[in-house]
C-alpha atoms as a PDB file:
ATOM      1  CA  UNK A   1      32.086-113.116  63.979  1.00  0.00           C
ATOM      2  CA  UNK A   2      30.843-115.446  66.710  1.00  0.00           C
ATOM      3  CA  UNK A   3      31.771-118.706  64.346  1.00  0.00           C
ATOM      4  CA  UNK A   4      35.379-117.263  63.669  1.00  0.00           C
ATOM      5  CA  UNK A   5      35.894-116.727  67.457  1.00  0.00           C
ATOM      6  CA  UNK A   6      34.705-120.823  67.960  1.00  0.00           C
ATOM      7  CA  UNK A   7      36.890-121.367  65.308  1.00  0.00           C
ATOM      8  CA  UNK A   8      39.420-120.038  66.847  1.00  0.00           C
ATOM      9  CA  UNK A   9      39.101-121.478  69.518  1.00  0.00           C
ATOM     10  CA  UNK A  10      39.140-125.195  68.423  1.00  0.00           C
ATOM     11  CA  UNK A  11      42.276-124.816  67.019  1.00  0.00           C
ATOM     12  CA  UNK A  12      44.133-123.868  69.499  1.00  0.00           C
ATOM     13  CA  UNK A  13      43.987-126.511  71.692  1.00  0.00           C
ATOM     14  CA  UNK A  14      44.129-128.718  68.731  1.00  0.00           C
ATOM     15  CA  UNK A  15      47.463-126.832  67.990  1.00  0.00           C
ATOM     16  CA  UNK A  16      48.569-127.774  71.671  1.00  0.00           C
ATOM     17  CA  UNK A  17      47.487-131.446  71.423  1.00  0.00           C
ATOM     18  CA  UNK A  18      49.304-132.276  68.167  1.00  0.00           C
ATOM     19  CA  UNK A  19      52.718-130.173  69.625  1.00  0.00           C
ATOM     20  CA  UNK A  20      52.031-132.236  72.833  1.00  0.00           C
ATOM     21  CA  UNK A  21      52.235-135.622  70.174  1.00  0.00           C
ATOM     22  CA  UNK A  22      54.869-134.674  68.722  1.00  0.00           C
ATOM     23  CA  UNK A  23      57.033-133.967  71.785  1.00  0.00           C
ATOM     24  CA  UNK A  24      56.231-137.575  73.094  1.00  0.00           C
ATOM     25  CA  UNK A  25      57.168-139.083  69.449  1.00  0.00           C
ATOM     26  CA  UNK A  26      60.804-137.100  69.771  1.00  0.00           C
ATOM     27  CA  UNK A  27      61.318-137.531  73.316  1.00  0.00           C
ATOM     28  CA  UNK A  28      63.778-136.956  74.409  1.00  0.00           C
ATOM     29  CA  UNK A  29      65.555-134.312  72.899  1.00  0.00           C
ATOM     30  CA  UNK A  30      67.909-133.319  75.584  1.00  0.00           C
ATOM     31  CA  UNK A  31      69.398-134.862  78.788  1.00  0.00           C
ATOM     32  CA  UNK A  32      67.347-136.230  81.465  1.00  0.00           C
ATOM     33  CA  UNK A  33      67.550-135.221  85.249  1.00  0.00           C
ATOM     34  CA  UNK A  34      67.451-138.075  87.790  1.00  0.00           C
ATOM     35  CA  UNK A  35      66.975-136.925  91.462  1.00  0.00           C
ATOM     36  CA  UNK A  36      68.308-139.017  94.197  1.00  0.00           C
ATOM     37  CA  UNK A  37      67.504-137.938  97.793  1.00  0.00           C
ATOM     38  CA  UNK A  38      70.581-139.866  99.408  1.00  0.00           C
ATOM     39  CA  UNK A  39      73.993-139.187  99.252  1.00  0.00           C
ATOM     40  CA  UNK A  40      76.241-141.292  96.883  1.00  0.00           C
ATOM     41  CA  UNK A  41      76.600-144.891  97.634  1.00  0.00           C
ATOM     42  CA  UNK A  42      72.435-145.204  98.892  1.00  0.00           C
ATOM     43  CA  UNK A  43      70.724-148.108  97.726  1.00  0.00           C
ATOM     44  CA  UNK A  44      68.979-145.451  95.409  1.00  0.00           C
ATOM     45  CA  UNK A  45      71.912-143.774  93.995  1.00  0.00           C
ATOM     46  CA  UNK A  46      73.138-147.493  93.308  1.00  0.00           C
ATOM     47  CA  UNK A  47      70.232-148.118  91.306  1.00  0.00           C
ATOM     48  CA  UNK A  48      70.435-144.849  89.422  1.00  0.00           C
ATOM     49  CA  UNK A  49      73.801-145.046  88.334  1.00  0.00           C
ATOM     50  CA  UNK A  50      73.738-148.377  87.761  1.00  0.00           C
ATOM     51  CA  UNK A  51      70.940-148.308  85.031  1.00  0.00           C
ATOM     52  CA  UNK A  52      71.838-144.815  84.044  1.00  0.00           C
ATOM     53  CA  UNK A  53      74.351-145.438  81.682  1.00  0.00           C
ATOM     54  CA  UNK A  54      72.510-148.251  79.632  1.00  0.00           C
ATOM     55  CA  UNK A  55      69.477-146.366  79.807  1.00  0.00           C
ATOM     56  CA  UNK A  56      71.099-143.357  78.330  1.00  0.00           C
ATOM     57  CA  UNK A  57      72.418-145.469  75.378  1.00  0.00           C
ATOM     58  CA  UNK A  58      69.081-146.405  74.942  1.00  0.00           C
ATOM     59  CA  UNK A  59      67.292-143.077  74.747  1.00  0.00           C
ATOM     60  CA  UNK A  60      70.013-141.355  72.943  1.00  0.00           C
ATOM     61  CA  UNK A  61      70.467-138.302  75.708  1.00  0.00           C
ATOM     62  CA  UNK A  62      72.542-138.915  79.189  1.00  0.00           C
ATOM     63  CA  UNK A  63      70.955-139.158  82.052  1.00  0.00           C
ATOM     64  CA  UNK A  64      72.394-136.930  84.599  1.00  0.00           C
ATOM     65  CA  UNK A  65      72.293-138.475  88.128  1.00  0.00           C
ATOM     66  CA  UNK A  66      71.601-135.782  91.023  1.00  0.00           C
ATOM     67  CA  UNK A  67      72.246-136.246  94.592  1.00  0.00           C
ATOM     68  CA  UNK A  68      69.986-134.183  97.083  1.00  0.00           C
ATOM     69  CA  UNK A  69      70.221-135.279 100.162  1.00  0.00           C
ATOM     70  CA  UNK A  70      68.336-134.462 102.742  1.00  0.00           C
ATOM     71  CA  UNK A  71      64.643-134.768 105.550  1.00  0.00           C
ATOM     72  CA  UNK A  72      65.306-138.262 104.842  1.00  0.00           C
ATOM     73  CA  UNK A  73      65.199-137.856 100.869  1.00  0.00           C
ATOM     74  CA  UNK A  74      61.785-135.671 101.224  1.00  0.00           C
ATOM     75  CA  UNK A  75      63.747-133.249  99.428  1.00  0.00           C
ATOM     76  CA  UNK A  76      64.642-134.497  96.294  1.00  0.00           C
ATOM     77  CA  UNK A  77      60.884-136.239  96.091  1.00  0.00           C
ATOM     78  CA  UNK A  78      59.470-132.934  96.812  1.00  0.00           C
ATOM     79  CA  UNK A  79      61.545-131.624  93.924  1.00  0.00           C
ATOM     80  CA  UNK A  80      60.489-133.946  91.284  1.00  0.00           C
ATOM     81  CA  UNK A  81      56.467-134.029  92.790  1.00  0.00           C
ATOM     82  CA  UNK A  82      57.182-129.896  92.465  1.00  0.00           C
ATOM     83  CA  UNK A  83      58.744-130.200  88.370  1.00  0.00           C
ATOM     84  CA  UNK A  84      57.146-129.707  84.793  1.00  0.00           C
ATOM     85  CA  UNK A  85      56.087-133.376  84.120  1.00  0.00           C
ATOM     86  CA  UNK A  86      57.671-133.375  80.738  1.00  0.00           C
ATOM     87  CA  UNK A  87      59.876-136.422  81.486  1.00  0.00           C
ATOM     88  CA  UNK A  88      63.066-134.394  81.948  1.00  0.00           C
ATOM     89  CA  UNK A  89      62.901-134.617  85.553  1.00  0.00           C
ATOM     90  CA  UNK A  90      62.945-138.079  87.074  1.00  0.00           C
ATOM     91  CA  UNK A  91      63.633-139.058  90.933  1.00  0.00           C
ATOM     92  CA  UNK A  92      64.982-142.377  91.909  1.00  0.00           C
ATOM     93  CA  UNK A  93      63.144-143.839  95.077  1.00  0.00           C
ATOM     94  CA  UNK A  94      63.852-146.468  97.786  1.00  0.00           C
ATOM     95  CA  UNK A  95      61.122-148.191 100.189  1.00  0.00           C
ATOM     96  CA  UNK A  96      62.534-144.972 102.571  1.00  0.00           C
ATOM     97  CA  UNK A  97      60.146-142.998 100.318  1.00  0.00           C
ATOM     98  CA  UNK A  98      56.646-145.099 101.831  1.00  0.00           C
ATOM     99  CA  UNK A  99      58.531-144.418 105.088  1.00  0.00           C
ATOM    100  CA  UNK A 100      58.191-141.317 105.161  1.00  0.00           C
ATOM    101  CA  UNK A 101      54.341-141.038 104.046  1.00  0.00           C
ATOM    102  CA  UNK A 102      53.906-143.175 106.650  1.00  0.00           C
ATOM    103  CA  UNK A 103      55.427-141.242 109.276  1.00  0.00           C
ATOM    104  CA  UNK A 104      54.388-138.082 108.310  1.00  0.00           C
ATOM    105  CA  UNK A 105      51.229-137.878 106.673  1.00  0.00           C
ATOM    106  CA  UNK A 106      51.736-133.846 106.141  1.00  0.00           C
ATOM    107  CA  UNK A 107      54.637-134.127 103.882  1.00  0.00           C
ATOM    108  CA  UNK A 108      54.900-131.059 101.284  1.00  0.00           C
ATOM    109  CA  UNK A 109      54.034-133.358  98.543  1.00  0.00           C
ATOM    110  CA  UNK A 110      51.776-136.594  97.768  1.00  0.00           C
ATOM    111  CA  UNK A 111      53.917-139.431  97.984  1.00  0.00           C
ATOM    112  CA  UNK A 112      51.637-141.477  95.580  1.00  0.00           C
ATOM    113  CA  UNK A 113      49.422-139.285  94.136  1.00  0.00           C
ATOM    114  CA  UNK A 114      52.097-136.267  93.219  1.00  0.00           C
ATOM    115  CA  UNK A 115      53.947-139.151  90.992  1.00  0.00           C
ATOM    116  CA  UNK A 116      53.870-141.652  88.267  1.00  0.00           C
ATOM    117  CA  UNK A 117      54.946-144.780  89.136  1.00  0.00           C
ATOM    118  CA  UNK A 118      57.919-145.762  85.853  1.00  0.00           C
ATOM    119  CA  UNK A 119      59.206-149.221  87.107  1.00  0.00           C
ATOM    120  CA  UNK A 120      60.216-150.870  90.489  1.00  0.00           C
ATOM    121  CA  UNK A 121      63.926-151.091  89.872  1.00  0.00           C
ATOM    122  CA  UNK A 122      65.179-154.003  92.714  1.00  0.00           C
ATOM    123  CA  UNK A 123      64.827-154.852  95.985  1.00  0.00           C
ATOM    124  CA  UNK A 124      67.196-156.163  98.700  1.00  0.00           C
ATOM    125  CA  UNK A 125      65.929-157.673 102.367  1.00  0.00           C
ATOM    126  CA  UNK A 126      66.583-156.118 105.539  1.00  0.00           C
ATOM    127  CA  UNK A 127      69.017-158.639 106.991  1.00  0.00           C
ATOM    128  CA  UNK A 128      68.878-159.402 110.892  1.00  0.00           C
ATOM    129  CA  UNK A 129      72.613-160.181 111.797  1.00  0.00           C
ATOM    130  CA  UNK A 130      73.805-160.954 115.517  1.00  0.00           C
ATOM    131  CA  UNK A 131      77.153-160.497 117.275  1.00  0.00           C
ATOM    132  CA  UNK A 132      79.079-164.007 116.805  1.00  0.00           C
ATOM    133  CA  UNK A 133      78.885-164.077 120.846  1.00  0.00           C
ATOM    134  CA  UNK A 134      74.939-164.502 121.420  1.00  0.00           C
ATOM    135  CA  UNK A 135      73.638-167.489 121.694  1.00  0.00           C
ATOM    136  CA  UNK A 136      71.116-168.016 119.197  1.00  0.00           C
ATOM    137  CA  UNK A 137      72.461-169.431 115.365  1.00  0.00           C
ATOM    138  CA  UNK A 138      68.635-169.199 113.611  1.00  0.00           C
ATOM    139  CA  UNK A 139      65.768-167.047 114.110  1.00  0.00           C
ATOM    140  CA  UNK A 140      63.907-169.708 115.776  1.00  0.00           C
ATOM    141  CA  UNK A 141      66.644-169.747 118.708  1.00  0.00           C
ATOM    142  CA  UNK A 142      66.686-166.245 118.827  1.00  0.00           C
ATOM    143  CA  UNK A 143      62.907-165.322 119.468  1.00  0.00           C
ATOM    144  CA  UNK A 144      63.036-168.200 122.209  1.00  0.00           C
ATOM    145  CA  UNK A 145      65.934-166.655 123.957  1.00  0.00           C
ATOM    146  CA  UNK A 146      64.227-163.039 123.443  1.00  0.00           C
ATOM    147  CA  UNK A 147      61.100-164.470 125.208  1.00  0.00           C
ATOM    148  CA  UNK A 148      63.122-166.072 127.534  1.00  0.00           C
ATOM    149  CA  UNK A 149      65.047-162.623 128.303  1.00  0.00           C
ATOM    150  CA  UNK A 150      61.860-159.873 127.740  1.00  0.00           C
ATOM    151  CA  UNK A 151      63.860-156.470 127.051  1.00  0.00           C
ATOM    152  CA  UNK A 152      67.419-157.839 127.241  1.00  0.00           C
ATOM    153  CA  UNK A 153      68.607-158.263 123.817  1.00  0.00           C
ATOM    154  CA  UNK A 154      69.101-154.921 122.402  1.00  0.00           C
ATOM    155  CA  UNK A 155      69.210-154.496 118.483  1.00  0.00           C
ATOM    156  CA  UNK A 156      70.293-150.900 116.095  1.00  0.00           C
ATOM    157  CA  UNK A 157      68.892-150.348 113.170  1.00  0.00           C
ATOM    158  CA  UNK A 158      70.536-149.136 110.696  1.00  0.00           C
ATOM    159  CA  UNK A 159      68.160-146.098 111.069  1.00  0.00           C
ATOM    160  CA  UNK A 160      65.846-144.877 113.363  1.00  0.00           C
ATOM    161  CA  UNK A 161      62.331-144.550 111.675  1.00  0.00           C
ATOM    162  CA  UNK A 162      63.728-146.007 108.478  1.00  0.00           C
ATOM    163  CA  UNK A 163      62.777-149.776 107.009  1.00  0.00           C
ATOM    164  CA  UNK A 164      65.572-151.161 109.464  1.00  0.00           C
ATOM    165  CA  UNK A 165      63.226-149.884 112.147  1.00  0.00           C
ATOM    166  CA  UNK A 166      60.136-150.336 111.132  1.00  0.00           C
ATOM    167  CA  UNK A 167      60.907-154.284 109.933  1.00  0.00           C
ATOM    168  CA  UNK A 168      62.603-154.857 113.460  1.00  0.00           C
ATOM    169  CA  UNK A 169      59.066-153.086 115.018  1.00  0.00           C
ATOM    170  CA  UNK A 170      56.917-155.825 112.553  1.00  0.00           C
ATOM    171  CA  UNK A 171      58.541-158.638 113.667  1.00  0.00           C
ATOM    172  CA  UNK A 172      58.173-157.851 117.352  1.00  0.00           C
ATOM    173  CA  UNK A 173      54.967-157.661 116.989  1.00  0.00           C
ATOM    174  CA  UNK A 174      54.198-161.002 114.714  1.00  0.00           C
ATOM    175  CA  UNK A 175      56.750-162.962 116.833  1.00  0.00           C
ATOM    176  CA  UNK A 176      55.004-162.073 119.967  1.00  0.00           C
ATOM    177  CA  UNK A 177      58.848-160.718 121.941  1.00  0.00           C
ATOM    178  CA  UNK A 178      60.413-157.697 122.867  1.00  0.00           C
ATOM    179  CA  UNK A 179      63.591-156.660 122.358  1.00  0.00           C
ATOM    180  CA  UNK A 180      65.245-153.449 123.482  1.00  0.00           C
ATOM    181  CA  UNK A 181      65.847-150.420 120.506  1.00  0.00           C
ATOM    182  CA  UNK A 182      69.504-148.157 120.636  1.00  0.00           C
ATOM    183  CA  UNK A 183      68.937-145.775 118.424  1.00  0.00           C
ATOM    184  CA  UNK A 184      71.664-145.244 115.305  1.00  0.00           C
ATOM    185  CA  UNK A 185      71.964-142.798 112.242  1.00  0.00           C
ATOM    186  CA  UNK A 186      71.942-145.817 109.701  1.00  0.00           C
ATOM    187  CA  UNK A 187      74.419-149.009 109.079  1.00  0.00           C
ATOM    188  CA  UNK A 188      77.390-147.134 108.989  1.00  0.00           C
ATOM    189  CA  UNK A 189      77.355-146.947 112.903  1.00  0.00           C
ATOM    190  CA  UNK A 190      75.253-149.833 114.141  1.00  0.00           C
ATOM    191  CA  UNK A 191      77.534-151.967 112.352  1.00  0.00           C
ATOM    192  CA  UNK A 192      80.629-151.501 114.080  1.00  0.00           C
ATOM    193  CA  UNK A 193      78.474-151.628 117.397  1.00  0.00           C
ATOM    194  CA  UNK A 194      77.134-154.961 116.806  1.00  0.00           C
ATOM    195  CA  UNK A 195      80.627-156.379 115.977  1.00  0.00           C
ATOM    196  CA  UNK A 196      81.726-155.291 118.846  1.00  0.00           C
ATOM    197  CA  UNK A 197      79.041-156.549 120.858  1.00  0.00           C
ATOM    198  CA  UNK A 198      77.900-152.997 122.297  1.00  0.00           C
ATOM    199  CA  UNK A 199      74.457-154.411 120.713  1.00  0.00           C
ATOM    200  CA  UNK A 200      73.308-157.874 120.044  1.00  0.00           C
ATOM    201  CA  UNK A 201      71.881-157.330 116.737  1.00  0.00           C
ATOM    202  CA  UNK A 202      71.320-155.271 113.948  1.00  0.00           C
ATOM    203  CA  UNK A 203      68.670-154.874 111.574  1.00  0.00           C
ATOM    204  CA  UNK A 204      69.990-153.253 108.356  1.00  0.00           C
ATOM    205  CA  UNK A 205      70.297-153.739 104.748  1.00  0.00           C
ATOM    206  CA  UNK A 206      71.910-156.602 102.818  1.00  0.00           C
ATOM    207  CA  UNK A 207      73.986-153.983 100.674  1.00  0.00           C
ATOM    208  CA  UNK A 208      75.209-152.819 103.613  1.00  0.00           C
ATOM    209  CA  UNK A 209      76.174-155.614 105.891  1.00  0.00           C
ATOM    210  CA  UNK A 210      77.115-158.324 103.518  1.00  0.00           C
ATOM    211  CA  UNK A 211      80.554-157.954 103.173  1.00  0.00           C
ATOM    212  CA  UNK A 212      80.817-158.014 107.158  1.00  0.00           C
ATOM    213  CA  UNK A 213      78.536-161.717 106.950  1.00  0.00           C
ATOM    214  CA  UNK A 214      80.911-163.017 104.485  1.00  0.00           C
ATOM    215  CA  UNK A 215      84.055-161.984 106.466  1.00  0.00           C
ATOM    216  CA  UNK A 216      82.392-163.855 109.216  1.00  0.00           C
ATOM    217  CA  UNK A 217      82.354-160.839 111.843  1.00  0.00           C
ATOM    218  CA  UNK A 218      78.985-160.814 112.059  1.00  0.00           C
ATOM    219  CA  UNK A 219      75.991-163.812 111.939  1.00  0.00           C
ATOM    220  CA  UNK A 220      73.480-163.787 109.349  1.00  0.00           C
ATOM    221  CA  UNK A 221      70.525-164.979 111.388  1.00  0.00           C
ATOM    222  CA  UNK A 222      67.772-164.225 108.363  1.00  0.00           C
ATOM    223  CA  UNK A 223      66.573-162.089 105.842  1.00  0.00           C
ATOM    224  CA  UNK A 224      63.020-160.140 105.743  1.00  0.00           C
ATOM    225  CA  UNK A 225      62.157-160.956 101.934  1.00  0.00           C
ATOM    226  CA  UNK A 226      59.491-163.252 100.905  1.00  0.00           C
ATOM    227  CA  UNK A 227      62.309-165.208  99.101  1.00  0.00           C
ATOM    228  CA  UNK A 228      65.829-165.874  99.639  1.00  0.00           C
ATOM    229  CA  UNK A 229      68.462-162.796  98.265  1.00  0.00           C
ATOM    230  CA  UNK A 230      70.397-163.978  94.756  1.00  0.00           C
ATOM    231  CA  UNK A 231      73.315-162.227  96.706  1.00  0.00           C
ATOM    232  CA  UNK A 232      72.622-164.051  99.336  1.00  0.00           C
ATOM    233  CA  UNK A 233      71.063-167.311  98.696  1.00  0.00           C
ATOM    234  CA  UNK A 234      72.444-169.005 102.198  1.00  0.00           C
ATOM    235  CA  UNK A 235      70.291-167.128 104.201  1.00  0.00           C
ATOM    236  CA  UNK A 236      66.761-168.336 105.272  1.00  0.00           C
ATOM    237  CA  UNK A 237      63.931-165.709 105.146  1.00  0.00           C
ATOM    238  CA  UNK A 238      61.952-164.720 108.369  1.00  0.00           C
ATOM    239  CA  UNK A 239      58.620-166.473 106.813  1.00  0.00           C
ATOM    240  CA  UNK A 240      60.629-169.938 106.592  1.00  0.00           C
ATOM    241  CA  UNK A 241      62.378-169.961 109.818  1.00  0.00           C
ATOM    242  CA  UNK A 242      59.092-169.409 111.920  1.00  0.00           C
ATOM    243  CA  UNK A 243      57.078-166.441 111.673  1.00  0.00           C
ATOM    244  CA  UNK A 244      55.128-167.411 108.282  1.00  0.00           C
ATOM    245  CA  UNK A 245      53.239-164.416 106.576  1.00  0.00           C
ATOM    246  CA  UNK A 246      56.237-161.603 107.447  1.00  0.00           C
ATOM    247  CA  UNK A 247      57.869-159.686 104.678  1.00  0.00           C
ATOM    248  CA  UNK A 248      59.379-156.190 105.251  1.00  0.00           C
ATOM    249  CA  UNK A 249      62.438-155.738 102.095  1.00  0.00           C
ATOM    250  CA  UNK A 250      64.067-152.322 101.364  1.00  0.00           C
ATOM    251  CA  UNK A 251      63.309-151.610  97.266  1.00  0.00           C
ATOM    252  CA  UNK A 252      64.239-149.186  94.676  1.00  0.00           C
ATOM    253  CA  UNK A 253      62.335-147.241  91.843  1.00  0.00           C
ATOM    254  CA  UNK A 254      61.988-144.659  89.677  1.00  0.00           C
ATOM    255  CA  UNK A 255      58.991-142.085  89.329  1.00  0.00           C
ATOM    256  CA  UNK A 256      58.242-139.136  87.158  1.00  0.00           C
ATOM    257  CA  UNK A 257      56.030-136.480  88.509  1.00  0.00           C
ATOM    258  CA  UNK A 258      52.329-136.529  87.722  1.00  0.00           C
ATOM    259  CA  UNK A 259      51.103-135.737  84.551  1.00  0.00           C
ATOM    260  CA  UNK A 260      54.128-136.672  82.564  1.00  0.00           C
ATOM    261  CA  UNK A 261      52.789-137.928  79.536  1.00  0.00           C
ATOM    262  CA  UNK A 262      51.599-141.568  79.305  1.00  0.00           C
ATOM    263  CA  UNK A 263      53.448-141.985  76.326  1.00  0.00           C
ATOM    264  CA  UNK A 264      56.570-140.970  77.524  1.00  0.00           C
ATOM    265  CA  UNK A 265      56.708-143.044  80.779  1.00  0.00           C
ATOM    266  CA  UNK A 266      55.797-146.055  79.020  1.00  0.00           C
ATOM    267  CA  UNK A 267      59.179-145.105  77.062  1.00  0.00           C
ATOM    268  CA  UNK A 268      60.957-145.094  80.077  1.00  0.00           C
ATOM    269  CA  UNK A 269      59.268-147.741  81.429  1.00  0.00           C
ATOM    270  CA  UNK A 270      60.516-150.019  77.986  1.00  0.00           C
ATOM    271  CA  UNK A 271      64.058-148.626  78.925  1.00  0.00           C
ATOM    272  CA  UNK A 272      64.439-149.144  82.230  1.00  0.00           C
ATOM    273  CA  UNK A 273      63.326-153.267  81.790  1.00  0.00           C
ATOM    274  CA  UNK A 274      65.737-153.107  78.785  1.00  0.00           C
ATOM    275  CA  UNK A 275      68.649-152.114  81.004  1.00  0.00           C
ATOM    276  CA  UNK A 276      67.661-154.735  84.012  1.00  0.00           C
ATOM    277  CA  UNK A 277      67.414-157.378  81.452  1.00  0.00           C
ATOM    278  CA  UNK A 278      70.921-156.380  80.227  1.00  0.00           C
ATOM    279  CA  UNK A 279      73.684-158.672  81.508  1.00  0.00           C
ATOM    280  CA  UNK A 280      76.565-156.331  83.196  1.00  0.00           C
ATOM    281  CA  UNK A 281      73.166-154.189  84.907  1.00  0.00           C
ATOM    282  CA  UNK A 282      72.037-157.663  86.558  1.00  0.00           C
ATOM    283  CA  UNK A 283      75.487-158.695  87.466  1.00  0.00           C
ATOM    284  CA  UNK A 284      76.214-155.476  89.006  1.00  0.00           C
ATOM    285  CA  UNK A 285      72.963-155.174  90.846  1.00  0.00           C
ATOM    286  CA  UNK A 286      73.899-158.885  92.530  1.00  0.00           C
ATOM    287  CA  UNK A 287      77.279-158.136  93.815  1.00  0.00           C
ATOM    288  CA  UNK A 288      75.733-154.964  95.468  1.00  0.00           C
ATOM    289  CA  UNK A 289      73.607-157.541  97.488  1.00  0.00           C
ATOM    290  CA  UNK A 290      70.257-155.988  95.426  1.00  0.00           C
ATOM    291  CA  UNK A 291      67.714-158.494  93.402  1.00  0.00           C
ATOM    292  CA  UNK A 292      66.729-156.884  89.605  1.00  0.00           C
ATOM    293  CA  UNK A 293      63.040-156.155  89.559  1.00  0.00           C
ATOM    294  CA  UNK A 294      60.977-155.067  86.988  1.00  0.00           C
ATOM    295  CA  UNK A 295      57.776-153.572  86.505  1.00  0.00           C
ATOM    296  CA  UNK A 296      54.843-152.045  84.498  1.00  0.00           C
ATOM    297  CA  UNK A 297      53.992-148.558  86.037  1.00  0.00           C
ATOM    298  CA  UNK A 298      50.638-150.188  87.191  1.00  0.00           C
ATOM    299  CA  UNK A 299      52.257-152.573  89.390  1.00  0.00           C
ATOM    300  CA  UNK A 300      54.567-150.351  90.967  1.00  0.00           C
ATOM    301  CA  UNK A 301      51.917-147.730  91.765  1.00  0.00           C
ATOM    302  CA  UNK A 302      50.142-150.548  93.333  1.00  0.00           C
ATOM    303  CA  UNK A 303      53.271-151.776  95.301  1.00  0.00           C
ATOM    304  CA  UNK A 304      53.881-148.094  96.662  1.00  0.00           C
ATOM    305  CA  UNK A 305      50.329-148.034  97.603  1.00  0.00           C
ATOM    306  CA  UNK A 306      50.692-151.357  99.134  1.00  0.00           C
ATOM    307  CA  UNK A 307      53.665-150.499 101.131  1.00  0.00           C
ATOM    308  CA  UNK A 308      52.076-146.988 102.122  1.00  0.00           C
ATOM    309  CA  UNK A 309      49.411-148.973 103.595  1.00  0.00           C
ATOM    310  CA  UNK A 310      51.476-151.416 105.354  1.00  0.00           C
ATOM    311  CA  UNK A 311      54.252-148.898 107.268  1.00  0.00           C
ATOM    312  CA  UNK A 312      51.262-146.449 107.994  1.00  0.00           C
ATOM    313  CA  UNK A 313      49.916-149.715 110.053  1.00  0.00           C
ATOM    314  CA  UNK A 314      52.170-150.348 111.705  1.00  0.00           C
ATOM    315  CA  UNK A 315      53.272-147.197 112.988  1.00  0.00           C
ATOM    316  CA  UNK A 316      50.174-146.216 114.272  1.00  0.00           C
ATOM    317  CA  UNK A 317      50.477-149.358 116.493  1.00  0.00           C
ATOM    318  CA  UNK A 318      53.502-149.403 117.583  1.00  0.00           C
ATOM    319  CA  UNK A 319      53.475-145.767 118.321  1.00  0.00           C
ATOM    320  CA  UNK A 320      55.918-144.832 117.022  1.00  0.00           C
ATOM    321  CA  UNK A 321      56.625-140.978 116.362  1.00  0.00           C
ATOM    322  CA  UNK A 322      58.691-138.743 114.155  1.00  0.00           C
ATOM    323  CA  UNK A 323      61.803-137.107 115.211  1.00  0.00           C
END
């Protein structure tokens, strides 16, 4: 009796492993969910419904993009962290997502460790911009005349407690001046208020901003990548135009919860560097003022960590707090 019980018992979670195997080998067999915590038009919706399409010719099922807004897209992260890792359920990330961990380290989820990491997607720089009326044409000019003013300059971000912010808050500190924060939503109102001089400058994304910089109602004073934007190749990065070392871009990803199945991300991390390698995808990604990336799940998990890390730094010096 007591061998036919073991026996038993083998086999059943031999039964489960081979079901498991054959699952990945099939995947997927019916549309995949892709979770996007910002409303349409977001740097992450972008992203999502840019690759969606290509991606979904590649798997052979649609990919169903799903906008839920909302605690600063903690909700739809909290919804994929919270889903059966089966690799039906997807979310579609922007450097907001680190943000937030940093900020509040007693979020409802783990912002590393509740995912796995599928591909970094593209990244865009934080873009400081100034009304055409203040004085300063590079970033070299325009630390001098902050030092020279302590407190008088004042700058929106595109964002309180968002990259905008938090970039803005780096600098200050690695340039060694002070300027003076008025506090906006996101780009949608600080950029009207810097172009008509109600603020000096803005700190927001390149997406955002660029069509204003090539209208010429704004100035493009530099850009917080380590390298210069493809969408925006005129524009000299922080590091080159005096404060060497400083790098604070806005980027874009996707993760599946944890425990999906190695197999299958490594599926959808194959698709996803198909799609950015395709030419209409990169194109696309340009004019929207966002570089293509690219990945291996390793190196993104890294770069989340990395970026975890970095925000949760520099808030806790600056003092900054939540809302």
């Amino acid at each position: 009796m007591r061998k036919r019980i073991i026996v038993a018992c083998v086999c059943v979670p031999l039964a489960g492993a081979s079901a498991i195997v054959a699952a990945q080998q099939t995947y997927p067999t019916k549309p995949i969910r892709m979770l996007v915590g910002f409303p349409v038009g977001g740097g992450a919706d972008v992203a999502a419904r840019t690759l969606g399409p290509r991606m979904s010719e590649l798997l052979g099922q649609q990919i169903i993009v799903d906008n839920r807004p909302g605690a600063g897209s903690s909700l739809a992260s909290e919804m994929a962290a919270k889903s059966t890792p089966d690799g039906y359920t997807l979310v579609s990330i922007g450097s907001t997502h680190a943000v937030n961990a940093a900020m509040n380290p007693k979020l409802p989820y783990a912002p590393a460790a509740g995912f796995h990491a599928i591909a970094l997607v593209s990244t865009a720089p934080v873009t400081i911009t100034a009304n055409l009326s203040l004085p300063a044409k590079s970033l070299k000019e325009l630390i001098a005349l902050a030092k020279a003013r302590p407190g008088q300059i004042n700058y929106g971000p595109g964002g309180v407690n968002g990259i905008n912010h938090l970039a803005a808050e780096l600098l200050k500190r690695m340039g060694g001046f002070d300027i003076t924060l008025i506090p906006y939503k996101g780009v949608a109102q600080a950029l009207p208020a810097v172009i008509a001089g109600e603020v000096q400058l803005m700190f927001g994304s390149l997406p955002g901003s660029i069509d204003q910089i090539r209208a010429g109602r704004i100035r493009a004073i530099a850009v917080t990548s380590a390298k210069r934007s493809n969408a925006a190749p005129e524009i000299p990065t922080v590091a080159e135009s005096g404060v060497p070392g400083y790098e604070a871009p806005s980027w874009w990803g996707f993760l599946a919860p944890a425990g999906t199945p190695k197999a299958i991300v490594a599926r959808l991390n194959a698709d996803t560097l198909k799609a950015l390698r395709m030419r209409d995808v990169h194109d696309l990604l340009i004019r929207q003022g966002m570089d293509p990336a690219g990945s291996t799940p390793a190196e993104f998990d890294a770069y989340l960590l990395a970026d975890i890390a970095k925000w949760t730094r520099v808030v806790k010096e600056a003092g900054i707090k939540a809302n």
